[in-house]
N, C-alpha and C. Protein backbone atom coordinates (compact mmCIF):
# COMPACT_ATOMS: atom_id res chain seq x y z
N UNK A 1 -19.46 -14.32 -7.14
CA UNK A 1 -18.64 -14.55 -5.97
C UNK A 1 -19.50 -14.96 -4.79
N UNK A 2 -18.80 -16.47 -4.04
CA UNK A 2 -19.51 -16.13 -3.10
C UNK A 2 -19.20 -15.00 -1.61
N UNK A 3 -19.85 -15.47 -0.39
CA UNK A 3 -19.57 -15.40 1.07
C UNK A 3 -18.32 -16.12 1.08
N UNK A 4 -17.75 -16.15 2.80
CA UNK A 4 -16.71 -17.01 2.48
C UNK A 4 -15.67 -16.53 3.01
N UNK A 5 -14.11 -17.33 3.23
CA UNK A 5 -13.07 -16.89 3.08
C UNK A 5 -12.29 -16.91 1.86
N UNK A 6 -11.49 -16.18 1.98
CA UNK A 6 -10.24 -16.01 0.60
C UNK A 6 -9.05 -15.02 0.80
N UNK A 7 -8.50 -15.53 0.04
CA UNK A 7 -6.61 -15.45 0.36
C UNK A 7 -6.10 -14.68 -1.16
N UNK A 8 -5.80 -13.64 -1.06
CA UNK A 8 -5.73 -12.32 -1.95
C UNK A 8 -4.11 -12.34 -2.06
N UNK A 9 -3.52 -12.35 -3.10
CA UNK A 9 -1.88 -12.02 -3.13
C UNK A 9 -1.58 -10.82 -3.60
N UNK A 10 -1.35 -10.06 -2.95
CA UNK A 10 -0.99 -8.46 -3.18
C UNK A 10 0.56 -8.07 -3.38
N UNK A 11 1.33 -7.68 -4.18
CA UNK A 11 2.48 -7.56 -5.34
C UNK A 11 2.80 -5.89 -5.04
N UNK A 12 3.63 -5.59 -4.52
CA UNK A 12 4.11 -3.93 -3.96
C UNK A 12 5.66 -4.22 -5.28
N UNK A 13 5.30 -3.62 -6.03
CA UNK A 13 6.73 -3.36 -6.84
C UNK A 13 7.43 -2.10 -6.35
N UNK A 14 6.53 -1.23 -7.00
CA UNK A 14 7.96 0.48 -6.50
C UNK A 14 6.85 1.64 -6.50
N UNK A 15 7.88 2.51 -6.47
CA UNK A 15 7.43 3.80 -6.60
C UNK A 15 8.26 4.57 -6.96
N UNK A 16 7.83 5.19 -8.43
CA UNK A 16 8.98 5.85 -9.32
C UNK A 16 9.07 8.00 -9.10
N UNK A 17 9.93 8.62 -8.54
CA UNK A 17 9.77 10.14 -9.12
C UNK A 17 8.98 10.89 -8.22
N UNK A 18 9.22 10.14 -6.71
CA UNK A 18 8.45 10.50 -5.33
C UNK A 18 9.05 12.09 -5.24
N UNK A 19 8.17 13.29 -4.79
CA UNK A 19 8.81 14.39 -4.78
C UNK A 19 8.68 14.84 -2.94
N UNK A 20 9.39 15.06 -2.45
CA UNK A 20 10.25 14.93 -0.88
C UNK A 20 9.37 16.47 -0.94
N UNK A 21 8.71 16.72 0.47
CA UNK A 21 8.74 17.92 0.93
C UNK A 21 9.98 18.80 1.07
N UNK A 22 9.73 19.97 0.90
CA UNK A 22 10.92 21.16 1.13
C UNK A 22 11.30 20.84 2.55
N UNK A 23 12.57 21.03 2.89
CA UNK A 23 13.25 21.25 4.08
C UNK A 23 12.76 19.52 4.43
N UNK A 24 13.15 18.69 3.92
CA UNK A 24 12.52 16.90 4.02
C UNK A 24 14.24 16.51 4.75
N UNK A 25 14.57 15.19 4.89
CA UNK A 25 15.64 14.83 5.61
C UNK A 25 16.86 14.89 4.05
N UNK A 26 17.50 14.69 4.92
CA UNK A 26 18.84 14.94 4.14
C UNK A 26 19.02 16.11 2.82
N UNK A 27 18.85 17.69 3.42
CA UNK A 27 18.72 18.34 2.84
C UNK A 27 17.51 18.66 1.84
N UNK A 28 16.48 18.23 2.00
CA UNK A 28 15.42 18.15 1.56
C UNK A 28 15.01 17.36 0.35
N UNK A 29 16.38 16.69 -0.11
CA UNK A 29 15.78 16.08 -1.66
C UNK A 29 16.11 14.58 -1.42
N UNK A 30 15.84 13.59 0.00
CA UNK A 30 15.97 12.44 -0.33
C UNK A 30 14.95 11.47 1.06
N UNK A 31 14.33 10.85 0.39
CA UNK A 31 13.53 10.20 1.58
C UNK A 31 13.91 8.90 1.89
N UNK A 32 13.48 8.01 2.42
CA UNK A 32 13.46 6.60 3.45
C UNK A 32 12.54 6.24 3.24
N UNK A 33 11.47 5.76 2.23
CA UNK A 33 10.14 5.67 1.59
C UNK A 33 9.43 4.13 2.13
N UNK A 34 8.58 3.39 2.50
CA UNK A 34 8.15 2.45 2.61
C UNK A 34 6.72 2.71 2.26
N UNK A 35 6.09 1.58 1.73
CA UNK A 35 4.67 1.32 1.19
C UNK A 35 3.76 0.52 2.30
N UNK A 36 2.74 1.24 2.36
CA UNK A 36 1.91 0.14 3.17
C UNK A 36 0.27 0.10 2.36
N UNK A 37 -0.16 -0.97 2.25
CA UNK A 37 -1.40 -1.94 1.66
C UNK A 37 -2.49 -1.95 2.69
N UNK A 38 -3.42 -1.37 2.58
CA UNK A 38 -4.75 -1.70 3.35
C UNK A 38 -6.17 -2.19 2.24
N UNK A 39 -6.16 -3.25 2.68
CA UNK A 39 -7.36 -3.78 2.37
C UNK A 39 -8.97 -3.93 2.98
N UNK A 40 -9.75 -3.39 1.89
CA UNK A 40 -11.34 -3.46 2.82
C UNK A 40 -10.91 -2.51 4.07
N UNK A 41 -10.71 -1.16 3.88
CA UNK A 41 -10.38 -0.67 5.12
C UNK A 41 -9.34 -0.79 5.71
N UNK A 42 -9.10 -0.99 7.15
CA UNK A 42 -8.10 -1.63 7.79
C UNK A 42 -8.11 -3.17 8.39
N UNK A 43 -9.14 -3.58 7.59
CA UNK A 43 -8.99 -5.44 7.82
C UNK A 43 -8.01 -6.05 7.79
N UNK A 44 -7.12 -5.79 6.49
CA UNK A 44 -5.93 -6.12 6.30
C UNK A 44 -4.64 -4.97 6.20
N UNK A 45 -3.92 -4.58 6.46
CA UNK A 45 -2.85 -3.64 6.45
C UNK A 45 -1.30 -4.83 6.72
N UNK A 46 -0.75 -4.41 5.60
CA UNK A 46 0.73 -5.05 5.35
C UNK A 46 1.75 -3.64 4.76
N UNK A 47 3.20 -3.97 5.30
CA UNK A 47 3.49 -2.35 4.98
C UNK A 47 5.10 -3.21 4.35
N UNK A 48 5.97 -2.51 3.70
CA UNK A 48 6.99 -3.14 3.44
C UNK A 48 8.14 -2.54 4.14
N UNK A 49 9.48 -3.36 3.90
CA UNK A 49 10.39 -2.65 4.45
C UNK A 49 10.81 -1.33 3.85
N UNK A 50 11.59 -0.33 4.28
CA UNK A 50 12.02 0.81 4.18
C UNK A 50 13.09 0.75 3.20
N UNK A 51 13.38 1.98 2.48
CA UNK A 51 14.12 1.62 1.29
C UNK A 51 15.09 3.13 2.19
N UNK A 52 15.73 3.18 2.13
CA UNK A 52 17.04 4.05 2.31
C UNK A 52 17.58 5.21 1.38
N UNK A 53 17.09 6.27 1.40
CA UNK A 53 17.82 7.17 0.67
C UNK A 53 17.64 7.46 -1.12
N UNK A 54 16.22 7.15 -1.17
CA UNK A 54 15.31 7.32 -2.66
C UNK A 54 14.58 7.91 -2.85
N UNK A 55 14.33 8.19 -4.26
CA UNK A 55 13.08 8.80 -4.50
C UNK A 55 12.43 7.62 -5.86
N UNK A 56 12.97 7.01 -5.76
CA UNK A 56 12.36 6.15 -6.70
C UNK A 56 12.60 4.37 -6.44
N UNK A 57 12.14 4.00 -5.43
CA UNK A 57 12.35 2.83 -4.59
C UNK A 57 11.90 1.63 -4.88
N UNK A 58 12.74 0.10 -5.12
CA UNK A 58 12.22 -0.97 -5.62
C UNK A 58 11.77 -1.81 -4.43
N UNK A 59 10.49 -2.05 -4.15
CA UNK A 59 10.15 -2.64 -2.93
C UNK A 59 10.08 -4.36 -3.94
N UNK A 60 10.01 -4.54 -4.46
CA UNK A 60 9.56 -5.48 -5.20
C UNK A 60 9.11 -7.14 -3.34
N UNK A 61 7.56 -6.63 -3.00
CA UNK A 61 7.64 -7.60 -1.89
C UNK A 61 5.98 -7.83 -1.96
N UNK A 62 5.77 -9.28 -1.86
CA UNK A 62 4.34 -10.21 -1.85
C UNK A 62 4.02 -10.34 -0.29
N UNK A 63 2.91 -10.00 -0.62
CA UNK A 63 1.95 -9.97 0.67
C UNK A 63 0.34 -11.55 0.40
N UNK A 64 0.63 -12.27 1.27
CA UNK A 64 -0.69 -13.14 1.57
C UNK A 64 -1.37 -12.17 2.21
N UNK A 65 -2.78 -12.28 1.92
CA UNK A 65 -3.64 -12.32 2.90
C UNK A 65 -4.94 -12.63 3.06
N UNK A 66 -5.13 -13.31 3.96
CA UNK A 66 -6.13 -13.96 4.23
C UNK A 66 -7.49 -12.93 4.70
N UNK A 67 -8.33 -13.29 3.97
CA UNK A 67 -9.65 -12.29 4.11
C UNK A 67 -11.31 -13.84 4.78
N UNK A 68 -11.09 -13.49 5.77
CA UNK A 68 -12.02 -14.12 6.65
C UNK A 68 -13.40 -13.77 6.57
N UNK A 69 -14.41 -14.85 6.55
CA UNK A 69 -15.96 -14.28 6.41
C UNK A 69 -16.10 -13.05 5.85
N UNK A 70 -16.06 -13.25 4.45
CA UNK A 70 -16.60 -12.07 3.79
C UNK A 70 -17.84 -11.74 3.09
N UNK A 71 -18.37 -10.60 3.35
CA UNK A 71 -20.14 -10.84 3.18
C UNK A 71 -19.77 -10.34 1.53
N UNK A 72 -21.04 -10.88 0.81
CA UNK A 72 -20.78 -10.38 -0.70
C UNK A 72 -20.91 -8.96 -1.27
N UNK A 73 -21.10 -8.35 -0.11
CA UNK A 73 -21.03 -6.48 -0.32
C UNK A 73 -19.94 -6.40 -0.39
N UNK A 74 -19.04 -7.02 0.55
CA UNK A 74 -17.48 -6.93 0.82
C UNK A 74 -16.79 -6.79 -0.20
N UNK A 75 -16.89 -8.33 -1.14
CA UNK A 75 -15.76 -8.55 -2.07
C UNK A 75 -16.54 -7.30 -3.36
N UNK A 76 -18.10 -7.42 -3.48
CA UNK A 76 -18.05 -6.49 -4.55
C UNK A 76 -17.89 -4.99 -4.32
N UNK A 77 -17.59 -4.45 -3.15
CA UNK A 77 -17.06 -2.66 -2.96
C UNK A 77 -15.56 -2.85 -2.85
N UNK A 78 -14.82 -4.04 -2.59
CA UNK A 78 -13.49 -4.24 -2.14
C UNK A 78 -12.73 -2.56 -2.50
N UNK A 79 -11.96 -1.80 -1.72
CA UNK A 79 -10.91 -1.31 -1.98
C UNK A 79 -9.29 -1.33 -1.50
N UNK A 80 -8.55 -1.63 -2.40
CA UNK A 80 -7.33 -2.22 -1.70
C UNK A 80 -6.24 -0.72 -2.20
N UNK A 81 -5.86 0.00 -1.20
CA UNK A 81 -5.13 1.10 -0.74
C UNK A 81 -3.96 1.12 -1.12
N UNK A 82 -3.31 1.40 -1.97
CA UNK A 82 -1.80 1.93 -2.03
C UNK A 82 -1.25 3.24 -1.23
N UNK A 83 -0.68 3.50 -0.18
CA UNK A 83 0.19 4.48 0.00
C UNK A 83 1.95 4.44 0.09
N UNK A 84 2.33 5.34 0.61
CA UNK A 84 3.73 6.07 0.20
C UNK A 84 4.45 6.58 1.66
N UNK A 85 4.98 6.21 2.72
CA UNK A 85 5.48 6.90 3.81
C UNK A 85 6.74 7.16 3.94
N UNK A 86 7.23 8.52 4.44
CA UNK A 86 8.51 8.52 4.83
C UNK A 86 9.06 7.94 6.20
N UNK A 87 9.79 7.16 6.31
CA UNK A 87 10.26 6.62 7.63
C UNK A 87 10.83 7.51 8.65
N UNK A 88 10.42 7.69 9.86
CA UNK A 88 10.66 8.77 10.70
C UNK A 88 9.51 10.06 10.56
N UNK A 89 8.80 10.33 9.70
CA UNK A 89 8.06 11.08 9.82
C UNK A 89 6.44 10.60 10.37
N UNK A 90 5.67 11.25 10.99
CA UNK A 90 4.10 10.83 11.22
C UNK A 90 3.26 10.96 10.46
N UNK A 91 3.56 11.74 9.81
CA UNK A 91 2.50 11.67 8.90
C UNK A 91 2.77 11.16 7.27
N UNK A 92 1.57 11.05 6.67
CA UNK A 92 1.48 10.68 4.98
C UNK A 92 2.21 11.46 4.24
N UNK A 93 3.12 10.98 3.72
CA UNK A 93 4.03 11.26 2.52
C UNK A 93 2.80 11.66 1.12
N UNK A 94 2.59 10.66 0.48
CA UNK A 94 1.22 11.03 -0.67
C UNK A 94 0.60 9.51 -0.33
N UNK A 95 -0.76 9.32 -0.96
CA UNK A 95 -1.01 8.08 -1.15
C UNK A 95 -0.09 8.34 -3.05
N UNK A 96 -0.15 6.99 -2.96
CA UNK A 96 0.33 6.36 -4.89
C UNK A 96 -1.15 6.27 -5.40
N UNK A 97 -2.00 5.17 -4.70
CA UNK A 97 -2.85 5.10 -5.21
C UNK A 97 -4.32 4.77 -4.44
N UNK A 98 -5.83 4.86 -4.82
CA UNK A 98 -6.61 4.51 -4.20
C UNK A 98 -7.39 3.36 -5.33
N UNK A 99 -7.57 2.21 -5.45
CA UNK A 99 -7.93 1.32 -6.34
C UNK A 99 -8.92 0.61 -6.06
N UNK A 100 -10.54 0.96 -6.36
CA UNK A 100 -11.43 0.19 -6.00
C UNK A 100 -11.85 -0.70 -7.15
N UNK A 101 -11.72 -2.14 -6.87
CA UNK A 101 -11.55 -3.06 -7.73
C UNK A 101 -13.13 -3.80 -8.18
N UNK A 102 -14.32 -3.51 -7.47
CA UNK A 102 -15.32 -3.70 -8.22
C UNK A 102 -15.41 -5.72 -7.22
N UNK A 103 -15.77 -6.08 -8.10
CA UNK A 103 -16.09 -7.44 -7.74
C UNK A 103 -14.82 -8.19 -7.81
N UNK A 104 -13.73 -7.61 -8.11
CA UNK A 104 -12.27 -9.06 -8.00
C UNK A 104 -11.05 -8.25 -7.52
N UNK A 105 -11.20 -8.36 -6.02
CA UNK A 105 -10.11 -7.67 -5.05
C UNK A 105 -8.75 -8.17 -5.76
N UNK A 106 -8.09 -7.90 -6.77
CA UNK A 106 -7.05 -8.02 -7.78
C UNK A 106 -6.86 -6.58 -8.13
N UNK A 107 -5.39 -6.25 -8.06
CA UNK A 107 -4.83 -4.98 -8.69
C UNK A 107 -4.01 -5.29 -9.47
């Protein structure tokens, strides 16, 4: 790989069998779930829309993104972030996932 720019297509399908904190909204067993994507850190962060009243939510939504001057440490430590948020709350629901991809920022 070189230096360089490059344009990464990142694919948010779902999240299946999410388990809601006790005493969570609507009686505790149903969330408002949205996903958000950070790449290389917070270089890139893309989040999706909010799903309404699930625990097992089809985001099915494509993200471009453009990754500007990247040194070759970059692309070969790349880690591209899966998490999990409830809408209305501040804080982290769970992450889904943490995925360090090695030399080909691809999940």
């Amino acid at each position: 790989l070189k230096e360089g720019d490059y344009r990464l297509k990142v694919r948010v399908l779902e999240a299946q069998d999410l388990i809601p904190p006790k005493g969570g909204l609507f009686g505790g067993g149903i969330l408002n779930p949205y996903a958000v994507v950070e790449i290389l850190g917070n270089r890139v962060k893309k989040q999706t829309k909010h799903k309404v009243k699930t625990l097992s939510p089809i985001f099915n939504e494509t993200f471009i993104c453009e990754l500007r001057k990247l040194k070759k440490s970059e692309l070969e430590e790349g880690v591209v972030k899966f998490s999990i948020y409830d809408k209305g709350r501040s804080v982290s629901y769970t992450h889904l996932r943490a995925h360090e991809t090695g030399r080909n920022l691809v999940c």
